[in-house]
N, C-alpha and C. Protein backbone atom coordinates (compact mmCIF):
# COMPACT_ATOMS: atom_id res chain seq x y z
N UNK A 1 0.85 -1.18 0.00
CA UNK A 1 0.00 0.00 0.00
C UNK A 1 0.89 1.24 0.00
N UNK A 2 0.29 2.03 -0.71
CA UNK A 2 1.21 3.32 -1.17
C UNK A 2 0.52 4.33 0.07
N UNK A 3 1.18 4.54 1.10
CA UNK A 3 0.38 5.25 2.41
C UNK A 3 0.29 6.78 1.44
N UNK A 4 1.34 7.72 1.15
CA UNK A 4 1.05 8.63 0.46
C UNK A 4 0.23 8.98 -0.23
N UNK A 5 -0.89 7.78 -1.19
CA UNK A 5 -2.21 7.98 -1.57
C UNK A 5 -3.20 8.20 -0.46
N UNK A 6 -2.99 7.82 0.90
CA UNK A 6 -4.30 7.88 1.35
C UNK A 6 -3.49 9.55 2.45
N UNK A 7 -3.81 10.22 2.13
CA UNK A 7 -3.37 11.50 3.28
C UNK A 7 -3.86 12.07 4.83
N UNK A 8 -4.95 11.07 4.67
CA UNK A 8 -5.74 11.23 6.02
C UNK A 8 -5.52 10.10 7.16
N UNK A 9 -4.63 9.05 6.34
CA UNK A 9 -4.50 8.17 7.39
C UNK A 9 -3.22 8.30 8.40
N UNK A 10 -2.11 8.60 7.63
CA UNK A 10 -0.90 8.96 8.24
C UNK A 10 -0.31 10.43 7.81
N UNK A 11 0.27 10.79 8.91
CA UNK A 11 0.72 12.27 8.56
C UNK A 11 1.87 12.29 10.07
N UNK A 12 2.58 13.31 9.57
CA UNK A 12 4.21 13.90 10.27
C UNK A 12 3.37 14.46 11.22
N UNK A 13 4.01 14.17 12.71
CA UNK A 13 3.63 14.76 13.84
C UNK A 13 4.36 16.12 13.79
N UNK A 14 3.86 17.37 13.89
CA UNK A 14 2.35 17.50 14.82
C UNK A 14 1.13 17.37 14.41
N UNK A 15 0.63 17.25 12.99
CA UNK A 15 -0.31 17.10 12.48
C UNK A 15 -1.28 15.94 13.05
N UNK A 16 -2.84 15.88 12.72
CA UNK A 16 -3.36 15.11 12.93
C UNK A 16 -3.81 14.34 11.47
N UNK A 17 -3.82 12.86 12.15
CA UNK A 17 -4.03 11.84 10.96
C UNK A 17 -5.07 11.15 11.53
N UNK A 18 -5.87 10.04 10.63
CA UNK A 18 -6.86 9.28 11.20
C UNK A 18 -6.44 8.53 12.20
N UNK A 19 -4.40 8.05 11.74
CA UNK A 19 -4.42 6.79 13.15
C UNK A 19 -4.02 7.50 14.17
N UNK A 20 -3.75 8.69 14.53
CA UNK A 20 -3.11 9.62 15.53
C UNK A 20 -4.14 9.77 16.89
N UNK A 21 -5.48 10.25 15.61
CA UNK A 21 -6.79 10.50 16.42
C UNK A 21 -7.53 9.22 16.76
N UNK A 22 -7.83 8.16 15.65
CA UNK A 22 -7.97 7.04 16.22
C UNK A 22 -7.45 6.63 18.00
N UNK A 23 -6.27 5.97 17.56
CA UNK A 23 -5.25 5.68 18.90
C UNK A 23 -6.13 6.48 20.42
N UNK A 24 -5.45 7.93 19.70
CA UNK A 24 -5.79 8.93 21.17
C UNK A 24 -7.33 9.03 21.59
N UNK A 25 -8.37 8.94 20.93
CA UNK A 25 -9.33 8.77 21.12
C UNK A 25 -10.14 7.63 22.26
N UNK A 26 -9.34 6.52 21.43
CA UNK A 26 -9.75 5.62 22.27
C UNK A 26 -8.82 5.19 23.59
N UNK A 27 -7.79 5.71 23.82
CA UNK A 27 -7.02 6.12 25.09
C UNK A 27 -7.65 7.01 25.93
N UNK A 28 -8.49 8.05 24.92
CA UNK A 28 -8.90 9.04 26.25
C UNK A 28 -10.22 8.16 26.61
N UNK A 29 -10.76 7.42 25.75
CA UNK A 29 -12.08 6.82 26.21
C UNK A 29 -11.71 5.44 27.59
N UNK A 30 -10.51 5.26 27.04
CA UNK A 30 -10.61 3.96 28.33
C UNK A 30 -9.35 4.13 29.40
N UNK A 31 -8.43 5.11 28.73
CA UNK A 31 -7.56 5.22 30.03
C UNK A 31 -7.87 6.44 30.46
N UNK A 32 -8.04 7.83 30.10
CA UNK A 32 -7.92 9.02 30.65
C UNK A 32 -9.46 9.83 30.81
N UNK A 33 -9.96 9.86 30.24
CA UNK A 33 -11.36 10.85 30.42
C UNK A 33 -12.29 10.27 29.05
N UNK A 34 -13.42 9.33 29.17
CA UNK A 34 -14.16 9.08 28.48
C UNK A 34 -15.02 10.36 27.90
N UNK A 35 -15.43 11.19 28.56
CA UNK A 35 -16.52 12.35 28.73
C UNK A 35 -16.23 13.34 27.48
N UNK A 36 -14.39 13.17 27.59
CA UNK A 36 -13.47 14.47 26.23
C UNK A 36 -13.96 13.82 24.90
N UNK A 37 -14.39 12.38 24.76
CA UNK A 37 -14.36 11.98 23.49
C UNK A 37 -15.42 12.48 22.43
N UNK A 38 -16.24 12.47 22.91
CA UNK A 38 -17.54 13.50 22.29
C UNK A 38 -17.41 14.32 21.71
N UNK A 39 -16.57 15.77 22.81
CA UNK A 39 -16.23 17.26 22.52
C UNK A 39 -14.92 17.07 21.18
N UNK A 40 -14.39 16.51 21.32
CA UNK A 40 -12.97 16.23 20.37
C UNK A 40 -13.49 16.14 18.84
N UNK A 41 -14.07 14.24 18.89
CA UNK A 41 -14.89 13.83 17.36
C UNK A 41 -15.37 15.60 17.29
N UNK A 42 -16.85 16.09 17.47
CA UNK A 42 -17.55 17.20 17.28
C UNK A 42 -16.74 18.17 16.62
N UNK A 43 -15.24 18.16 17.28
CA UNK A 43 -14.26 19.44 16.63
C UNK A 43 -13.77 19.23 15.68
N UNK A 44 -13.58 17.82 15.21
CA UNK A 44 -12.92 17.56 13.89
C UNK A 44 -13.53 17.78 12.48
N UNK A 45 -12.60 18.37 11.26
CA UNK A 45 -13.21 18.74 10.23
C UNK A 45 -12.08 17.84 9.70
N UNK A 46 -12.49 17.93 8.54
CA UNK A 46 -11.74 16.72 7.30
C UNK A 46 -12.06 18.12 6.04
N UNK A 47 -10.73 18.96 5.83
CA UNK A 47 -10.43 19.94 5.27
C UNK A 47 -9.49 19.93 4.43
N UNK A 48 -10.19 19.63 2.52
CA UNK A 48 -9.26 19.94 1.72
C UNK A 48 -8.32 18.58 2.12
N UNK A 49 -8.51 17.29 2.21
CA UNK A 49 -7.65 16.38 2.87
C UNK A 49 -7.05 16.10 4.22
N UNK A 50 -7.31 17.04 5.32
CA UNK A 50 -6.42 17.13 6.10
C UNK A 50 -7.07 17.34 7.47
N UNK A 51 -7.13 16.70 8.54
CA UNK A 51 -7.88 16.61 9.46
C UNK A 51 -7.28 17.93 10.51
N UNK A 52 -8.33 18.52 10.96
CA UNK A 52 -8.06 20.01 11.64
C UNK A 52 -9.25 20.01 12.47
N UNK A 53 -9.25 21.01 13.71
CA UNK A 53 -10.38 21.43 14.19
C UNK A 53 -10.96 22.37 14.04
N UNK A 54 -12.38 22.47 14.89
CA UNK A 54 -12.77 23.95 14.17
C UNK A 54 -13.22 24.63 15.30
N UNK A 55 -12.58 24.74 16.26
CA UNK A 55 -12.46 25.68 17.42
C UNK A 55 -11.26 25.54 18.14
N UNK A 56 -10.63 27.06 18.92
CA UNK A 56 -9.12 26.59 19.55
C UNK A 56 -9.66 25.63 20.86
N UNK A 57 -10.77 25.63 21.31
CA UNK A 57 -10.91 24.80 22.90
C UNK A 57 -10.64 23.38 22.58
N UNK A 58 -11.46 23.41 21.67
CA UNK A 58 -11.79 21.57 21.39
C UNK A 58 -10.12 21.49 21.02
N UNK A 59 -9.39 22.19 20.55
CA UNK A 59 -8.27 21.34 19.58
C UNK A 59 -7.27 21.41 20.97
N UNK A 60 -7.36 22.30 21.69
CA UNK A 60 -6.47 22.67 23.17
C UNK A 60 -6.91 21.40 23.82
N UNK A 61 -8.16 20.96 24.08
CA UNK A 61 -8.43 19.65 24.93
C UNK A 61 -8.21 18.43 24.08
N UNK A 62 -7.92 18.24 23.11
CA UNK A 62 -6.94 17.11 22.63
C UNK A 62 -5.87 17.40 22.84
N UNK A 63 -5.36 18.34 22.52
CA UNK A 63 -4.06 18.30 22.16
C UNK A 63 -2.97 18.58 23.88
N UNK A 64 -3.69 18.96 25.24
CA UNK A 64 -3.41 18.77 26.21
C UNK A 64 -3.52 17.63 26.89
N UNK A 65 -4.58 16.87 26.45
CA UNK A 65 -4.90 15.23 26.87
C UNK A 65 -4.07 14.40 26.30
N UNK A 66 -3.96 14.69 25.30
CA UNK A 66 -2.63 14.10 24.10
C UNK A 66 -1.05 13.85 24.87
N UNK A 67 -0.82 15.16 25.08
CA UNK A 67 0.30 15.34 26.04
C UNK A 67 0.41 14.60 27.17
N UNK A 68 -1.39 14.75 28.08
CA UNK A 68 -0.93 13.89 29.36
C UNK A 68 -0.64 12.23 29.31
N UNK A 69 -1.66 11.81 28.22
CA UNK A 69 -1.29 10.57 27.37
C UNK A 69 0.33 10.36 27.50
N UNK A 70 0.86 10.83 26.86
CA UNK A 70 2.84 10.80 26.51
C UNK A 70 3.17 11.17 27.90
N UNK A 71 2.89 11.79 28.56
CA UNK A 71 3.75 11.71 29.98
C UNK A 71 3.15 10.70 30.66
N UNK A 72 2.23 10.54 30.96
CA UNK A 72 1.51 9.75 32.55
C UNK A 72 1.46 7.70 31.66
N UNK A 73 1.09 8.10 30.33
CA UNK A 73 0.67 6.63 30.18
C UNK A 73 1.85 5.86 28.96
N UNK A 74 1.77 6.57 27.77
CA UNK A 74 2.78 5.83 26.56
C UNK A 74 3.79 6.04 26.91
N UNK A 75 4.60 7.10 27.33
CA UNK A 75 6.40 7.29 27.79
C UNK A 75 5.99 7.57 29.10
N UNK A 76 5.37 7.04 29.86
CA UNK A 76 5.22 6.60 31.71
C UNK A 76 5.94 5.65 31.67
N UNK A 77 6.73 5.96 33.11
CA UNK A 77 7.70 4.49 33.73
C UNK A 77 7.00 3.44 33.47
N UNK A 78 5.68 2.98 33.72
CA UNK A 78 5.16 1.76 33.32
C UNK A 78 5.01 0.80 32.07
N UNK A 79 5.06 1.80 30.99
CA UNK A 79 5.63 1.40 29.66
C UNK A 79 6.74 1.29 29.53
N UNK A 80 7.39 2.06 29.46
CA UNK A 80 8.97 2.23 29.47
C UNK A 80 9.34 0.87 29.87
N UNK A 81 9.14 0.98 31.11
CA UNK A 81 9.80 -0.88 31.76
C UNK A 81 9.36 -1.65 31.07
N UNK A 82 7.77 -2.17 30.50
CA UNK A 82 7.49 -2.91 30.36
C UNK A 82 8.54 -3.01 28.73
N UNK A 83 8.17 -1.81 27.73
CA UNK A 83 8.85 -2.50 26.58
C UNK A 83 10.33 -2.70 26.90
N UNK A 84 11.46 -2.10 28.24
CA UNK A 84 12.66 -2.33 27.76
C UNK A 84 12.80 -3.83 28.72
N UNK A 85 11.48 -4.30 29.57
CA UNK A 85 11.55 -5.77 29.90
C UNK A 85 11.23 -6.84 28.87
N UNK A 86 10.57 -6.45 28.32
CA UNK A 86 9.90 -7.57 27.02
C UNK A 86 11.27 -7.51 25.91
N UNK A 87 12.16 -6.19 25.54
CA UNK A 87 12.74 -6.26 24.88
C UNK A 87 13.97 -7.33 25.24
N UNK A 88 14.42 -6.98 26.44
CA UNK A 88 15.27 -8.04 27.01
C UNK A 88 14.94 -9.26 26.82
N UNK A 89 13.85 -9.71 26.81
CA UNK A 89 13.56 -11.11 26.44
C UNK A 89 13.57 -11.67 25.45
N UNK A 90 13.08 -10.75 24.54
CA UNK A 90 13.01 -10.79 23.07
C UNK A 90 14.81 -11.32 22.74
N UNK A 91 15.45 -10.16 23.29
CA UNK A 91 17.37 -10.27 22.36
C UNK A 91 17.96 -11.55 22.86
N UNK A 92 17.38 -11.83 24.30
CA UNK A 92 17.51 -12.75 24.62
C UNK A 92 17.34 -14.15 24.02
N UNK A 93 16.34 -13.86 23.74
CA UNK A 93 15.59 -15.44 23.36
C UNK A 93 16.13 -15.94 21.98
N UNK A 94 16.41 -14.08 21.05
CA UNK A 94 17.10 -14.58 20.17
C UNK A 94 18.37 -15.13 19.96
N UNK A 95 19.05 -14.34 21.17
CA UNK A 95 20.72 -14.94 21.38
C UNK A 95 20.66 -16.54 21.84
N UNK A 96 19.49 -17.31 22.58
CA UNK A 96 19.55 -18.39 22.43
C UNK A 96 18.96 -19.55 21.44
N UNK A 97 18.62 -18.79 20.63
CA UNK A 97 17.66 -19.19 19.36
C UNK A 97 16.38 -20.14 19.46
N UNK A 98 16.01 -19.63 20.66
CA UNK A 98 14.80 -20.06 20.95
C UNK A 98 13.10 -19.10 20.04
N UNK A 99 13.71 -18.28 19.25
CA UNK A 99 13.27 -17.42 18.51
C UNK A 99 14.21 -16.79 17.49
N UNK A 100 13.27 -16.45 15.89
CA UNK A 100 14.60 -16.26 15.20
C UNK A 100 13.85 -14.87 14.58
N UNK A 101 14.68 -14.15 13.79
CA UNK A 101 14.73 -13.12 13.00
C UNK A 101 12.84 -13.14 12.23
N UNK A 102 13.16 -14.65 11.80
CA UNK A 102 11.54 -14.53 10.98
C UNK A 102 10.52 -15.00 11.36
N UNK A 103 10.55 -14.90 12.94
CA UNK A 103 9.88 -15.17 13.59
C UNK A 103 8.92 -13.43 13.86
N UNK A 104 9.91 -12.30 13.83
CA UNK A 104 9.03 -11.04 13.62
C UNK A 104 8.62 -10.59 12.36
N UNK A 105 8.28 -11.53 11.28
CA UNK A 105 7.42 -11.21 9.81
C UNK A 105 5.95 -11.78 10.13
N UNK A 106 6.14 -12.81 11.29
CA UNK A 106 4.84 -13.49 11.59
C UNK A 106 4.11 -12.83 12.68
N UNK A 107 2.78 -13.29 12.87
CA UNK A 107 2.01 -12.79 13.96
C UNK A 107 2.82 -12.81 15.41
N UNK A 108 2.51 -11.37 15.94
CA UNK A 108 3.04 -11.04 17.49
C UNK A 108 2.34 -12.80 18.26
N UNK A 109 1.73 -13.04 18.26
CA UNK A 109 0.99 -14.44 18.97
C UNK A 109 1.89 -15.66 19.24
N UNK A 110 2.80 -15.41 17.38
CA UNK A 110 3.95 -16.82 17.40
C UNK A 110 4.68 -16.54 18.17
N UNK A 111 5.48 -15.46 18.49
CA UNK A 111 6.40 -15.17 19.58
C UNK A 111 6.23 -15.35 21.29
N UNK A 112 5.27 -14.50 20.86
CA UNK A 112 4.51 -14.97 22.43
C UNK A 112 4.37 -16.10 22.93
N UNK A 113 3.94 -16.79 22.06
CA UNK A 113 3.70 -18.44 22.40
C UNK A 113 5.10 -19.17 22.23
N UNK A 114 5.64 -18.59 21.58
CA UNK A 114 7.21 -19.65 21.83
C UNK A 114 7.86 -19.27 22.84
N UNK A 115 7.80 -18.46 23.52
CA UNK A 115 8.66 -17.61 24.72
C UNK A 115 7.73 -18.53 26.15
N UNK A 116 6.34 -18.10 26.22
CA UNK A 116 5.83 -18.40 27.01
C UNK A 116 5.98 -20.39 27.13
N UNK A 117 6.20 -21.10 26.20
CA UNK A 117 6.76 -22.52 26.13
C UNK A 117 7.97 -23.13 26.37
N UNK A 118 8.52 -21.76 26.36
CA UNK A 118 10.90 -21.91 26.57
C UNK A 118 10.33 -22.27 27.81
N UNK A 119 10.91 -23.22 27.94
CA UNK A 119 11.83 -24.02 29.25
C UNK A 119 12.77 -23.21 30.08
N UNK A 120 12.35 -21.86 30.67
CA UNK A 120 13.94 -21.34 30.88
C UNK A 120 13.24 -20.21 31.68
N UNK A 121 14.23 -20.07 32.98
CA UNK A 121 13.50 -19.44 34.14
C UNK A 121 13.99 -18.07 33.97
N UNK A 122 15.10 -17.45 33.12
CA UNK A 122 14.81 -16.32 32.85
C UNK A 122 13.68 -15.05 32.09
N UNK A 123 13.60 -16.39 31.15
CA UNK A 123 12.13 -15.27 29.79
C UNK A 123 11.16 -15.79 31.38
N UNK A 124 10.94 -17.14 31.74
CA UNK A 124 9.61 -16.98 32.39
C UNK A 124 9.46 -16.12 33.47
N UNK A 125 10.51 -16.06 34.43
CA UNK A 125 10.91 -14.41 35.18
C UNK A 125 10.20 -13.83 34.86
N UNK A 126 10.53 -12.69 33.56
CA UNK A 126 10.44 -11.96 33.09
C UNK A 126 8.84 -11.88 32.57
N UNK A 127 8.24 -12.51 32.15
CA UNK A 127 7.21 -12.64 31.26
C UNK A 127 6.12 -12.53 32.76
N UNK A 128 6.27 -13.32 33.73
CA UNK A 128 5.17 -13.45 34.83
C UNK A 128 5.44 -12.28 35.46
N UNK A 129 6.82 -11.34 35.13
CA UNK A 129 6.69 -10.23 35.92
C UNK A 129 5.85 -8.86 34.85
N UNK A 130 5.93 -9.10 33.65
CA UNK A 130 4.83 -8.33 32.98
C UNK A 130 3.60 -8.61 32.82
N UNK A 131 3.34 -10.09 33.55
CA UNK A 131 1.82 -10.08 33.85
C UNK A 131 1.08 -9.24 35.05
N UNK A 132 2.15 -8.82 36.03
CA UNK A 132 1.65 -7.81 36.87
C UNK A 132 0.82 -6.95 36.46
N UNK A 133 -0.17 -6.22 37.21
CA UNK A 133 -1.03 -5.06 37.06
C UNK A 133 -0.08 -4.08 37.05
N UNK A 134 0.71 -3.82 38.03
CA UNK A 134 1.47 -2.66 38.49
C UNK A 134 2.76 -3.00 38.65
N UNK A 135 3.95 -2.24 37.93
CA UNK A 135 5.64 -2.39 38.06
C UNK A 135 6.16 -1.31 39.09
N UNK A 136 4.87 -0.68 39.60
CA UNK A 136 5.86 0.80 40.35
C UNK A 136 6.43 -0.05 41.85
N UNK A 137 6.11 -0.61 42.33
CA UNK A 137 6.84 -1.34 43.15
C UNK A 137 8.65 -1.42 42.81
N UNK A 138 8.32 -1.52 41.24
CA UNK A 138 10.02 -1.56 40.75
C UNK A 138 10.56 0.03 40.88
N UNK A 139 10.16 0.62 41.10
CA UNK A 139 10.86 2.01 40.55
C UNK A 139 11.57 2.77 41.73
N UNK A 140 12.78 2.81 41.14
CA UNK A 140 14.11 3.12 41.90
C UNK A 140 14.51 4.70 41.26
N UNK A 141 15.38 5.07 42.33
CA UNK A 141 15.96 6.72 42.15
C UNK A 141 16.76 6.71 41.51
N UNK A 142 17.56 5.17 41.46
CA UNK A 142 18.84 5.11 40.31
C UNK A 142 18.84 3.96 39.60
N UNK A 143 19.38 3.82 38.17
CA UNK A 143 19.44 3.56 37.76
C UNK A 143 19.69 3.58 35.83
N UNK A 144 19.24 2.82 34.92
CA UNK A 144 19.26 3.56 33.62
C UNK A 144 18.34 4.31 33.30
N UNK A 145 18.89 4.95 32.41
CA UNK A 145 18.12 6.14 32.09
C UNK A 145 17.29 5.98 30.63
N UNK A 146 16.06 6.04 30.47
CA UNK A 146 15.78 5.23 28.96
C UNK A 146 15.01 6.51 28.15
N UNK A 147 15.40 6.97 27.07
CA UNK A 147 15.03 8.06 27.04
C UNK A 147 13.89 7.68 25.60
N UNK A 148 13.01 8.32 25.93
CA UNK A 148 11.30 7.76 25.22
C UNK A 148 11.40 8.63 24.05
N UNK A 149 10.23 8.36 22.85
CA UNK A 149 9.69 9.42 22.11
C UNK A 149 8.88 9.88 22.20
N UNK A 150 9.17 11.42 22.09
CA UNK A 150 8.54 12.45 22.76
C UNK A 150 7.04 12.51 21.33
N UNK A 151 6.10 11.95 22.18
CA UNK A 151 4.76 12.77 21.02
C UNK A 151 3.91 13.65 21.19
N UNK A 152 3.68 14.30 20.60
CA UNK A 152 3.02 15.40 20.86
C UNK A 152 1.88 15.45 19.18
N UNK A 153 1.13 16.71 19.53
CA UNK A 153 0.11 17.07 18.42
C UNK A 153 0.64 18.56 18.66
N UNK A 154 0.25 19.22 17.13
CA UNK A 154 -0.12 20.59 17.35
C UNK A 154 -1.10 20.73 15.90
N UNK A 155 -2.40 20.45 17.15
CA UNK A 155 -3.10 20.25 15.31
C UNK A 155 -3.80 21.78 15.05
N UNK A 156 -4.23 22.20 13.59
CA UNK A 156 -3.82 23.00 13.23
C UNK A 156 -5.56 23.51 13.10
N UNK A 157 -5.93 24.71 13.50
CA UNK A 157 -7.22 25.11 13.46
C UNK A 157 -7.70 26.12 12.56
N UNK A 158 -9.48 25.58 12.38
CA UNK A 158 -10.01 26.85 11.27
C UNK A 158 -10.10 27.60 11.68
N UNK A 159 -9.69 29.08 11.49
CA UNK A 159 -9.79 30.27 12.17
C UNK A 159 -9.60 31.48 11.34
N UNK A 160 -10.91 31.64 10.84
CA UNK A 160 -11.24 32.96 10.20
C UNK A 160 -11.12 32.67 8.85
N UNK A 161 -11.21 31.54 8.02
CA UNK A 161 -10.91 30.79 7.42
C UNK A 161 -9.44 30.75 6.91
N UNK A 162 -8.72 30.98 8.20
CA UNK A 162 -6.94 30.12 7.82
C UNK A 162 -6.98 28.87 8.67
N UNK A 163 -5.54 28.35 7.94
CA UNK A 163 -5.47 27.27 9.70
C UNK A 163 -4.15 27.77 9.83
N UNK A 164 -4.46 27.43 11.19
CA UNK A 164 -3.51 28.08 12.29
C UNK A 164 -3.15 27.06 13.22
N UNK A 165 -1.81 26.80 13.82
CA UNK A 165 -1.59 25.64 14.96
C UNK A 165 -2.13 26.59 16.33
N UNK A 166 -2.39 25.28 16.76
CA UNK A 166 -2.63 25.82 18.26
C UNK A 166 -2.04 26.35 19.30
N UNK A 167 -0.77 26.07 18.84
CA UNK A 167 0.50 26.75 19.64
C UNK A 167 0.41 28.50 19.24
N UNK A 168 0.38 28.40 17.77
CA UNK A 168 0.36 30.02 17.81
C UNK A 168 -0.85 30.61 17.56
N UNK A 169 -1.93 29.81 18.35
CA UNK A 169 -3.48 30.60 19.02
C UNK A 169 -3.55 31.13 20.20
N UNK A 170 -2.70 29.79 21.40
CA UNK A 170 -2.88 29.68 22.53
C UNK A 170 -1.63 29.96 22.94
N UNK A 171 -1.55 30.96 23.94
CA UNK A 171 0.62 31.15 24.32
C UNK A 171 0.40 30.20 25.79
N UNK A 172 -0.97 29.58 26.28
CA UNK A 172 -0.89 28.34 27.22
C UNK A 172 -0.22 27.04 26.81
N UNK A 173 -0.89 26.80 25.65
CA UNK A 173 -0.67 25.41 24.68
C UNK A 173 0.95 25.27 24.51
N UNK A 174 1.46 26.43 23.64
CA UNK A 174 2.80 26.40 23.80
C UNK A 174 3.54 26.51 24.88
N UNK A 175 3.11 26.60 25.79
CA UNK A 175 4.21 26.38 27.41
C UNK A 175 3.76 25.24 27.83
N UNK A 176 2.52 24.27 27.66
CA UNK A 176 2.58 23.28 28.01
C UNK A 176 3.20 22.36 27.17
N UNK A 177 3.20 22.70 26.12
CA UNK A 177 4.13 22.06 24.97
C UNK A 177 5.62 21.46 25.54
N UNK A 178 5.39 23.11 25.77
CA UNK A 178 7.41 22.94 26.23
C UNK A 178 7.49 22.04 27.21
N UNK A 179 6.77 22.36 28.63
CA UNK A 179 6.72 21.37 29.60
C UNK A 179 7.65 20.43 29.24
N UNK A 180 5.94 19.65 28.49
CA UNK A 180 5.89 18.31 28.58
C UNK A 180 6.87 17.62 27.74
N UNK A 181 7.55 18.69 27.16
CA UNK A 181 9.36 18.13 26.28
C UNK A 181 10.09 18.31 26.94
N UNK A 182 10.02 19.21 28.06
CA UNK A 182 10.86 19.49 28.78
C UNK A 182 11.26 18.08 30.35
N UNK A 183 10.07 17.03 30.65
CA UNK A 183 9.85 16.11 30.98
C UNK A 183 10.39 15.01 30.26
N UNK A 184 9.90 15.25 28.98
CA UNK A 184 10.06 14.04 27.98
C UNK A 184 11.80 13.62 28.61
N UNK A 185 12.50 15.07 28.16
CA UNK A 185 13.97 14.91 27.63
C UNK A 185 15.16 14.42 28.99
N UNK A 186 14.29 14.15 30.25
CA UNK A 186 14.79 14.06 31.51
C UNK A 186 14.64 12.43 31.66
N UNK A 187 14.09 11.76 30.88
CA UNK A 187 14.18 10.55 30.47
C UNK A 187 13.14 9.37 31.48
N UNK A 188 13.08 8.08 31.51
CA UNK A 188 13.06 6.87 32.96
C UNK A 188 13.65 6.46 32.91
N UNK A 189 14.21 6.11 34.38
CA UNK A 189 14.94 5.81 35.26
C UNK A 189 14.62 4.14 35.63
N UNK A 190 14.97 3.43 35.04
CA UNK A 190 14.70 2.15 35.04
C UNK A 190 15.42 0.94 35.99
N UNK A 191 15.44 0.21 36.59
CA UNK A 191 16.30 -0.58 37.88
C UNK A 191 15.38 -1.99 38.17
N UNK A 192 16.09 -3.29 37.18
CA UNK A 192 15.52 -4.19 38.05
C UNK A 192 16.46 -5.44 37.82
């Protein structure tokens, strides 16, 4: 599939795309604030190709929920650990070739299921310790430092019929912007 034919599905952050808003949508519906999802859809226009809102509030309450998303939940210590624990298992499993290279062309399921069948008390360690609900029990003052990607939106609004980002509507938006890069770039602190 030639993604460049379809322009609404993927697009360069800060922009908004269908899978951007997709994703975040249904994050704010089941991890962060179900109630925003309503006000958000309502703001979206599909303009000339290109998905925008059509008020600065609505596009400020995505695009601040967005943010708390990337700090508190996708680049939260709790992710963080979990993918650089699963990853360990993964290099692992391949250094003992209990899993191979083309084993990631196939469904995430085959892997899973060959890891969870190894005979071997390290992946299973590891694997029953990402069945936990909660890793903050793990979280230490020292340790590595894992430094995330920073995502953000700055989606771009109808206004007066221009579009305009929300950063240069709102001089709030852009300091929370910064913030929350300013968080991003201080990294997690990982120890186990």
């Amino acid at each position: 599939m030639e993604e460049g034919e379809f322009g609404l599905l993927e697009r360069n952050s800060p922009d908004l795309c269908a899978d951007r808003v997709d994703y975040s949508l249904r994050e704010f519906k089941y991890w962060l604030n179900p109630k925003i999802v309503k006000e958000c859809v309502e703001g979206l226009l599909n303009l000339n190709g290109e998905i925008v809102f059509n008020d600065k509030k609505r596009a400020f309450n995505f695009a601040a929920n967005y943010l708390d998303l990337q700090t508190r939940h996708w680049g939260g210590y709790e992710a963080v650990l979990r993918y650089q624990i699963f990853s360990d298992v993964l290099k692992y499993a391949l250094g003992k070739k209990a899993i191979s290279k083309k084993d990631f062309f196939e469904e995430e399921s085959q892997i899973v299921f060959k890891l969870t069948r190894l005979k071997d008390s390290y992946v299973q360690g590891k694997l029953l310790l990402l069945k936990n609900k909660s890793l903050s029990s793990l979280k230490k003052k020292q340790g590595k430092i894992i430094y995330k990607k920073f995502r953000f939106t700055d989606p771009k609004i109808l206004n007066k019929g221009n579009l305009i980002r929300l950063s240069g509507l709102d001089l709030s938006y852009a300091k929370l912007l910064q913030k929350h890069r300013k968080i991003n770039e201080k990294g997690i602190i990982i120890a186990f």
